[in-house]
N, C-alpha and C. Protein backbone atom coordinates (compact mmCIF):
# COMPACT_ATOMS: atom_id res chain seq x y z
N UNK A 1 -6.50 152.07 59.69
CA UNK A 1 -5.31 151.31 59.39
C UNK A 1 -4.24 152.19 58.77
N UNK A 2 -3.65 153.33 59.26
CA UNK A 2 -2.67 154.07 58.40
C UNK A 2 -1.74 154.17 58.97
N UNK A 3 -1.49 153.48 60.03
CA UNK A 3 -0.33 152.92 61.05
C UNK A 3 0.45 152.07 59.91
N UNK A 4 1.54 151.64 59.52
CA UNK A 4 2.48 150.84 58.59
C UNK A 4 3.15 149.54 60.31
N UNK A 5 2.52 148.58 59.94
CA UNK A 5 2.76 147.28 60.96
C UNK A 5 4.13 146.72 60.67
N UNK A 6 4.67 146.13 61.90
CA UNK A 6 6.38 145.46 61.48
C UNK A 6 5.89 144.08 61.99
N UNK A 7 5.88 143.15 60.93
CA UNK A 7 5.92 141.70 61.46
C UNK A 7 6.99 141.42 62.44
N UNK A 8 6.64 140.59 63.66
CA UNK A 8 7.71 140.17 64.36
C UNK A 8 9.23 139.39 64.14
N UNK A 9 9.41 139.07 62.66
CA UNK A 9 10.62 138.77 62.01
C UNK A 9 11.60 139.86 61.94
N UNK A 10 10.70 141.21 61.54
CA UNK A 10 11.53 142.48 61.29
C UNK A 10 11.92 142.76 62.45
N UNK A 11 10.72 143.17 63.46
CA UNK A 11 11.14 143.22 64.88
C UNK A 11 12.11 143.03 65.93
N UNK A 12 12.62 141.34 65.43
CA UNK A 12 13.63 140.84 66.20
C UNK A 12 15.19 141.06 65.63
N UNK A 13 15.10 141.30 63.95
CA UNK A 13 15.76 141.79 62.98
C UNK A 13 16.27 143.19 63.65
N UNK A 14 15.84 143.94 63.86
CA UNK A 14 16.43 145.39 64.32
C UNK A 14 16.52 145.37 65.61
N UNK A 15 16.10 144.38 66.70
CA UNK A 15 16.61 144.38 67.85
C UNK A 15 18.11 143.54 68.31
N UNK A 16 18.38 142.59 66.96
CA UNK A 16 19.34 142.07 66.83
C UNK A 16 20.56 143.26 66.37
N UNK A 17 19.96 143.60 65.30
CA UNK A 17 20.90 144.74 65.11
C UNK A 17 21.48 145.68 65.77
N UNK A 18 20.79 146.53 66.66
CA UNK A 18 20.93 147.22 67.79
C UNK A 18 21.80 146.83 68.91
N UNK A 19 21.59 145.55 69.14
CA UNK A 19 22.29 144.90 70.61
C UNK A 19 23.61 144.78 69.71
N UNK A 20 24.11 144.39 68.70
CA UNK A 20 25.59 144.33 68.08
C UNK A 20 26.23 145.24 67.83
N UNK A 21 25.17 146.72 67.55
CA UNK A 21 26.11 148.07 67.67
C UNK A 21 26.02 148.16 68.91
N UNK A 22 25.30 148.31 70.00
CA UNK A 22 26.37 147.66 71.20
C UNK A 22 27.19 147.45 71.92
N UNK A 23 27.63 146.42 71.24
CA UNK A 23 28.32 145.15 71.72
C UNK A 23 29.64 146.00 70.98
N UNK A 24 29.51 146.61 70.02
CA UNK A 24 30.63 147.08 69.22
C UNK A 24 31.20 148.01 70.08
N UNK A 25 29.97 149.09 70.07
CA UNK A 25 30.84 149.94 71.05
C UNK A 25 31.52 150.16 72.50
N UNK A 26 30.64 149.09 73.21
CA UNK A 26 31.47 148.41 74.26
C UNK A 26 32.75 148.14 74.35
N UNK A 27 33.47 147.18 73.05
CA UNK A 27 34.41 146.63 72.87
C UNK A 27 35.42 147.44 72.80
N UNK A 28 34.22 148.58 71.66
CA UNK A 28 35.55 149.88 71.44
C UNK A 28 36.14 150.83 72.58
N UNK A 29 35.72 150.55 73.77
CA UNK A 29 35.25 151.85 75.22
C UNK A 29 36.23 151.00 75.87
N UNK A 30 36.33 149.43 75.58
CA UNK A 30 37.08 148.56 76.54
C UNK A 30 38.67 148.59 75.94
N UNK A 31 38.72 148.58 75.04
CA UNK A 31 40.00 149.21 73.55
C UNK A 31 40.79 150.13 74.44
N UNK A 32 39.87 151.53 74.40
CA UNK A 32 39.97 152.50 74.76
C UNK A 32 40.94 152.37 76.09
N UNK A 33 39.97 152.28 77.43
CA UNK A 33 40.47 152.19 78.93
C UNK A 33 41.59 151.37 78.47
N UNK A 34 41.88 150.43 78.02
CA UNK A 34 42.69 149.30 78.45
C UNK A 34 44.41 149.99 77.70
N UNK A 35 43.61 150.65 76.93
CA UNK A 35 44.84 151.43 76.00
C UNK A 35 46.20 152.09 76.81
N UNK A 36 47.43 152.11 76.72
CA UNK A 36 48.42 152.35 77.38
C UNK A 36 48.85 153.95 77.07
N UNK A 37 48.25 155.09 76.28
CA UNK A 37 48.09 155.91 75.34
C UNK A 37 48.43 155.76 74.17
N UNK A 38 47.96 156.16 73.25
CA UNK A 38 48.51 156.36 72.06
C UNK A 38 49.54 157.11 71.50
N UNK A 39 50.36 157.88 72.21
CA UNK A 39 51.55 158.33 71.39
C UNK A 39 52.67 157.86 70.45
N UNK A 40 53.12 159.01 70.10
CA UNK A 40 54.35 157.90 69.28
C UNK A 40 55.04 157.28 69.75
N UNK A 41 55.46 157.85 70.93
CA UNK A 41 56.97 157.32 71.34
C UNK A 41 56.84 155.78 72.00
N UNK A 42 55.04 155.56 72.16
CA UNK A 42 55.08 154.65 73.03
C UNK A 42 55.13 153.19 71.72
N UNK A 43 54.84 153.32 70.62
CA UNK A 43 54.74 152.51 69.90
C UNK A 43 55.92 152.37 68.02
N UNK A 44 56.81 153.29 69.06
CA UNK A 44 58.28 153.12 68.35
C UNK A 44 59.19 152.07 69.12
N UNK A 45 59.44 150.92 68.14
CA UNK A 45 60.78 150.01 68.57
C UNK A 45 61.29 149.55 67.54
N UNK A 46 62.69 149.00 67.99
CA UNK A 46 64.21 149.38 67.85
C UNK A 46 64.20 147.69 67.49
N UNK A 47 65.65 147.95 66.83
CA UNK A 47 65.99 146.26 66.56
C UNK A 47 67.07 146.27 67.15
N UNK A 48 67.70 145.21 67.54
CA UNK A 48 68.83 145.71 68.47
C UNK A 48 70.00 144.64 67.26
N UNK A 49 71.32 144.48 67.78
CA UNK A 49 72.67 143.82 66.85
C UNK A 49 72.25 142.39 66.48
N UNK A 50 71.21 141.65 67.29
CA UNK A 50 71.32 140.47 67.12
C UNK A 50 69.91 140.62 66.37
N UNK A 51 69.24 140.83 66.15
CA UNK A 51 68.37 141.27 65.30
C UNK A 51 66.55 140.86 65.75
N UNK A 52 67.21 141.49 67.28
CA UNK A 52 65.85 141.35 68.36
C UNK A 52 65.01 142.30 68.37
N UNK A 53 63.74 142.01 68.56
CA UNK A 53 62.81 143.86 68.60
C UNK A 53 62.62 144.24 70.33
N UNK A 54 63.13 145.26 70.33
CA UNK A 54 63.28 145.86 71.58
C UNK A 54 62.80 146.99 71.73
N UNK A 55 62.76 148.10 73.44
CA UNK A 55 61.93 149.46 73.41
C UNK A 55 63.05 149.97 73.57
N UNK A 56 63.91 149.68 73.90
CA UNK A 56 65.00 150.91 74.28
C UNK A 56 66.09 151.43 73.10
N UNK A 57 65.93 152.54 72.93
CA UNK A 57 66.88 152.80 71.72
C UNK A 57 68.39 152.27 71.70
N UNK A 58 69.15 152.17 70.34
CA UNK A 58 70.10 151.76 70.46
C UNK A 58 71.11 152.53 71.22
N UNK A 59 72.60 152.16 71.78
CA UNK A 59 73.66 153.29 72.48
C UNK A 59 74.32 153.31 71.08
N UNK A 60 74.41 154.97 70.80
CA UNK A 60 75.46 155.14 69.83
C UNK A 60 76.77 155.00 70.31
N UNK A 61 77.21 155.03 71.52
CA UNK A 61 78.62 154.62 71.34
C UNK A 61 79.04 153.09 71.06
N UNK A 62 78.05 152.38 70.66
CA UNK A 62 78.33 151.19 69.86
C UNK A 62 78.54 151.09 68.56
N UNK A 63 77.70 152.25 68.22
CA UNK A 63 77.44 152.68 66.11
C UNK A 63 79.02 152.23 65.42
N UNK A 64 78.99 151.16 64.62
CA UNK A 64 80.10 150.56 63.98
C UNK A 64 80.13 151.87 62.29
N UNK A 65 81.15 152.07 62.00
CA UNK A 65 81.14 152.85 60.95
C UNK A 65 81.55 151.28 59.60
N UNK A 66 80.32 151.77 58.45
CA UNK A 66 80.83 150.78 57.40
C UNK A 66 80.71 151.30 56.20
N UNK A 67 81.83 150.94 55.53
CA UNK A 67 82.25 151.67 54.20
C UNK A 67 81.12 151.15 53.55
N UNK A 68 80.52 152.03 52.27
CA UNK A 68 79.76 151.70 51.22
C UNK A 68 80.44 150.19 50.53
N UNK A 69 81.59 150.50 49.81
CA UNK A 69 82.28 149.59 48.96
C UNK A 69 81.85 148.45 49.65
N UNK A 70 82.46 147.98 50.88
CA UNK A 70 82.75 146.75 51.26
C UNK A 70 81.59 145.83 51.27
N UNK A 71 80.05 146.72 51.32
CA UNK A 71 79.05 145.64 51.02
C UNK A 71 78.27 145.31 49.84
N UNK A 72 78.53 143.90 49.88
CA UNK A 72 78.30 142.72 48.78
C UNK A 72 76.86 142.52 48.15
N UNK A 73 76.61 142.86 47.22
CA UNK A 73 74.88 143.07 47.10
C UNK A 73 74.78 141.80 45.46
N UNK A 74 74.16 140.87 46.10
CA UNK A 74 73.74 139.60 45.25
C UNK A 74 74.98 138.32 45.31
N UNK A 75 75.05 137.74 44.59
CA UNK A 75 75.66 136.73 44.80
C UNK A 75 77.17 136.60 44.69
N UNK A 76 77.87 135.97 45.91
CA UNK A 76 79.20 136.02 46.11
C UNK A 76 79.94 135.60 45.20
N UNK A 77 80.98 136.01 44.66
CA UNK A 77 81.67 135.15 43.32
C UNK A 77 82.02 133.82 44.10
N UNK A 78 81.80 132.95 43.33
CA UNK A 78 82.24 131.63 43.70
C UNK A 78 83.83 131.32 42.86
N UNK A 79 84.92 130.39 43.34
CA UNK A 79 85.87 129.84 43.03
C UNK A 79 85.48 129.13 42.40
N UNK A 80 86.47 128.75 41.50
CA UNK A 80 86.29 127.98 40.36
C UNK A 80 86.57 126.70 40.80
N UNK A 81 85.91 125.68 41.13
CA UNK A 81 86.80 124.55 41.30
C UNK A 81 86.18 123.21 40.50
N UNK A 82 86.88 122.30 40.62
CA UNK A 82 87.40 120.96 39.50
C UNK A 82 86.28 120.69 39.61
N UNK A 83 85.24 120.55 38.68
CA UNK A 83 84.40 119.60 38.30
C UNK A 83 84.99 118.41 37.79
N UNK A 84 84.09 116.88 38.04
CA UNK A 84 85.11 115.94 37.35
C UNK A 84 83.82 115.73 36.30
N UNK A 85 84.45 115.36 34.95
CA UNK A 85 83.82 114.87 33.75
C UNK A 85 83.86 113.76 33.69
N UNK A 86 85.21 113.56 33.23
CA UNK A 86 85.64 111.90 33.19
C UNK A 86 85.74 110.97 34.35
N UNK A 87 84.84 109.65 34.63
CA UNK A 87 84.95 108.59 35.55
C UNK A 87 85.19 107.29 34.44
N UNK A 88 85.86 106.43 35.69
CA UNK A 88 86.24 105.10 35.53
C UNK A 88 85.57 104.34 36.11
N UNK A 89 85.20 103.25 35.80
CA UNK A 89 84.33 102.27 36.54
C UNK A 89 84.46 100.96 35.73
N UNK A 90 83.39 99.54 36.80
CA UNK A 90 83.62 98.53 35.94
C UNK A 90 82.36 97.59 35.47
N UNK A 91 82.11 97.27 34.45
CA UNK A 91 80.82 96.89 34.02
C UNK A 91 80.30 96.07 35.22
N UNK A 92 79.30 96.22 36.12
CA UNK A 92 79.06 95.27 37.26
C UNK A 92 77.93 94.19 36.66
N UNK A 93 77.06 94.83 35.21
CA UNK A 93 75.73 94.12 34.61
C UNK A 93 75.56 94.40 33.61
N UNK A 94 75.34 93.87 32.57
CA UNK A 94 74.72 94.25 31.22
C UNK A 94 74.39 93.22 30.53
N UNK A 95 73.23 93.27 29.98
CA UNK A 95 72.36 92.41 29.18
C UNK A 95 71.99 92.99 27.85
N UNK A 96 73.20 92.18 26.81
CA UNK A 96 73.29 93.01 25.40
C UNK A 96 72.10 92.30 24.83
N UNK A 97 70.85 91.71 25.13
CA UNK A 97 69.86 90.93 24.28
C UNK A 97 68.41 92.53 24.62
N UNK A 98 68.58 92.90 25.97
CA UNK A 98 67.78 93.76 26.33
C UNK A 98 68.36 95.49 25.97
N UNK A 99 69.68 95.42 25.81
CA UNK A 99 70.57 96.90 25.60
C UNK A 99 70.73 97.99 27.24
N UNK A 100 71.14 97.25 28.00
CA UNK A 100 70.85 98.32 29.05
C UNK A 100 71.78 97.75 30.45
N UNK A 101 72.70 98.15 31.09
CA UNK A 101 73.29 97.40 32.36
C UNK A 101 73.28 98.39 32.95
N UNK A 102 74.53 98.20 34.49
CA UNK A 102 75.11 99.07 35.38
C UNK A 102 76.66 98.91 35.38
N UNK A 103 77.52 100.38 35.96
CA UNK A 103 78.43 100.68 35.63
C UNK A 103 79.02 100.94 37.21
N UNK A 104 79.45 100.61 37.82
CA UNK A 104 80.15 101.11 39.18
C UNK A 104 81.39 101.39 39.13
N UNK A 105 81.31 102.86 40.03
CA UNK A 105 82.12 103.96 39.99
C UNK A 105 83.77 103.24 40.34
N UNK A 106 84.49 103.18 40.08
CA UNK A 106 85.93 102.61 40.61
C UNK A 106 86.47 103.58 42.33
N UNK A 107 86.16 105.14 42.27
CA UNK A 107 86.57 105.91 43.35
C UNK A 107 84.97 105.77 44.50
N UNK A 108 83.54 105.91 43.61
CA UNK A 108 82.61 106.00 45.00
C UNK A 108 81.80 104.31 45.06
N UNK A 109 82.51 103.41 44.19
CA UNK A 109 81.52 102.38 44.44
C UNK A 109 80.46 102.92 44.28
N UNK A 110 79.52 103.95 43.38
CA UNK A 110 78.62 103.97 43.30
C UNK A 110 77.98 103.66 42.25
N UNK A 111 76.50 102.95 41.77
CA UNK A 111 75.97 102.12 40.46
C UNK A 111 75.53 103.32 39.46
N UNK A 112 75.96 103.08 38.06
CA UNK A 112 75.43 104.11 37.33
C UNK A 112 74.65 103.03 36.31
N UNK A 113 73.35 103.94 35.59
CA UNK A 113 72.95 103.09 34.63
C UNK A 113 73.24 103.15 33.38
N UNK A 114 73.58 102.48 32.29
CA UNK A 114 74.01 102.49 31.25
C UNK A 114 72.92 102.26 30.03
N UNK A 115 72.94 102.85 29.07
CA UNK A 115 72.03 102.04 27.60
C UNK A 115 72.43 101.97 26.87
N UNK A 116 71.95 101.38 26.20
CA UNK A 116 72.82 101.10 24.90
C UNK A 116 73.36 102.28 23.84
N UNK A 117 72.31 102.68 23.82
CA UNK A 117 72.45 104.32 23.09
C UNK A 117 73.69 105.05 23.60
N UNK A 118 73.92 105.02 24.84
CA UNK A 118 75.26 105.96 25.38
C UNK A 118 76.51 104.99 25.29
N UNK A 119 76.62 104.16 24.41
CA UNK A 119 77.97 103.42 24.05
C UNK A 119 78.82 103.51 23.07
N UNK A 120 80.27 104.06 23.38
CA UNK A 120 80.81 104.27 21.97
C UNK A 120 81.34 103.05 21.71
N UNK A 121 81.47 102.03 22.33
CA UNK A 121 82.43 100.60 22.18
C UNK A 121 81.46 99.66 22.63
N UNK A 122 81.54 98.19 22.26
CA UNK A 122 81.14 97.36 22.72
C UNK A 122 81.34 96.80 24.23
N UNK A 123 80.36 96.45 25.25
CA UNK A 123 81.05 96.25 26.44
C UNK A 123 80.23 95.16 27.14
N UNK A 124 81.39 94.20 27.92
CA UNK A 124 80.67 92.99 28.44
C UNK A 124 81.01 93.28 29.67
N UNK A 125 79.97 92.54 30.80
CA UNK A 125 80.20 92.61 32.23
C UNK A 125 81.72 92.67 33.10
N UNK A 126 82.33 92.71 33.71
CA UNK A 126 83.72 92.86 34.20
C UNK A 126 84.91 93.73 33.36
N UNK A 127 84.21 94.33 32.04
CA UNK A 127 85.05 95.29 31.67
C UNK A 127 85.35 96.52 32.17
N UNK A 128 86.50 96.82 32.21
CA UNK A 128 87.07 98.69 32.86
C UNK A 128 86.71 99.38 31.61
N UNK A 129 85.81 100.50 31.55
CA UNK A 129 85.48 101.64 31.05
C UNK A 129 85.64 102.79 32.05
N UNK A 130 85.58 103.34 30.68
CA UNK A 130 85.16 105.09 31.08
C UNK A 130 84.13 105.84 30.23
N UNK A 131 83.60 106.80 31.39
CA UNK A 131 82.15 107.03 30.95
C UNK A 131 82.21 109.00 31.37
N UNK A 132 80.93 109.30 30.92
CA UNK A 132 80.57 110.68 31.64
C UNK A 132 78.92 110.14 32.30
N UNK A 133 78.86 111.38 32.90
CA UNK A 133 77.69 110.79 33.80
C UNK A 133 76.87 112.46 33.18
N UNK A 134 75.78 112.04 32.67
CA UNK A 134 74.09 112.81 32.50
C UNK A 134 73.18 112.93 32.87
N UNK A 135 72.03 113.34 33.69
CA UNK A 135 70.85 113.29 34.42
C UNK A 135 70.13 112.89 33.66
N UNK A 136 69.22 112.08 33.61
CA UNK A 136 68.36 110.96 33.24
C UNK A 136 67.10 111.25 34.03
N UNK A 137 66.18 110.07 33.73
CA UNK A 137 65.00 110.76 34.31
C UNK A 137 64.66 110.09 35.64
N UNK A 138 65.45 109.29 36.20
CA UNK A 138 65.67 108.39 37.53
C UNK A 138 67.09 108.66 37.93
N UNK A 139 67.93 109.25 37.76
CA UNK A 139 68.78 109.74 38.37
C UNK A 139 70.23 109.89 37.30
N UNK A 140 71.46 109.50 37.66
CA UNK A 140 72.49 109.80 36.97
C UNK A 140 72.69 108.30 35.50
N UNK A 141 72.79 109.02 34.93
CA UNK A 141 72.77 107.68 33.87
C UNK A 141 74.43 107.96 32.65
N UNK A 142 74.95 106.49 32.43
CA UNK A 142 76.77 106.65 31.86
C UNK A 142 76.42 107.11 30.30
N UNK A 143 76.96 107.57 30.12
CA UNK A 143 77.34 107.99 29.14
C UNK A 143 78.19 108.26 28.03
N UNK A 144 78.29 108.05 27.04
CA UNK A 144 79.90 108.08 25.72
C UNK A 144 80.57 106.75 26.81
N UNK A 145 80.51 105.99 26.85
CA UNK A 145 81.12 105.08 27.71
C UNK A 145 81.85 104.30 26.84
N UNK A 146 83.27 104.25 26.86
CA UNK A 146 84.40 103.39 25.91
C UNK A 146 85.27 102.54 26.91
N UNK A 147 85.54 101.67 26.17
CA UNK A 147 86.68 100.28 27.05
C UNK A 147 87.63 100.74 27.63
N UNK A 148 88.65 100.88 28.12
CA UNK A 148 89.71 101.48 28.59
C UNK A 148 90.81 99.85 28.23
């Protein structure tokens, strides 16, 4: 008995193994043939103006010349323009037993909500105020809101 025995688990174990190196190098031989060569030139490409990937190099007699200065690196200055603060509107709801109504816009007809807390004046339903508008946690809510 000085033979060392391979149970047939191991057996099929290294014949499995074998057939996948293989299978590997097959794949790699098929790689190979199918390959177009490997040089550089064959796997250099170009972007072309519209910002396509292409094989053919660009024509320099298109090459646009561009000053350093003229390009803009981060964010464009923006113009200053009118924010509005102050709106007008007219009490459309309010329920002074609960502290809380709505306020619609006089220019977008649109509903703002009001509380009591954001009131500098007392105000009943069909009154003209003016208000500022604050982000709230459901959307735009009036604010410093006085009688007009």
């Amino acid at each position: 008995m000085g033979r060392s025995q391979q149970t047939f688990g191991k057996k099929e174990k290294e014949k499995k193994r074998l057939k996948k190196r293989q299978e590997k190098l097959q794949k790699k031989e098929q790689r190979k043939a199918n390959s177009s060569g490997g040089d550089f030139e064959s796997m250099i490409a170009y972007v072309d103006e519209n910002g396509m990937i292409t094989d053919t190099p660009p024509d320099p007699t298109q090459k646009k010349e561009i000053k350093a200065e003229n390009i803009e690196i981060g964010v464009p200055k923006k113009e200053e323009e009118e924010v509005k603060t102050h709106f007008e509107g007219r009490v459309a709801f309010f329920d002074s037993s609960k502290g809380y109504g709505f306020i619609t816009d006089l220019d977008t007809q649109e509903k703002y909500f009001v509380h009591v807390s954001g009131l500098l004046d007392e105000i009943q339903e069909s009154d003209k105020v003016a208000f500022e508008l604050e982000k709230g946690l459901k959307g735009m809510n009036a604010v410093r809101v006085k009688r007009i």
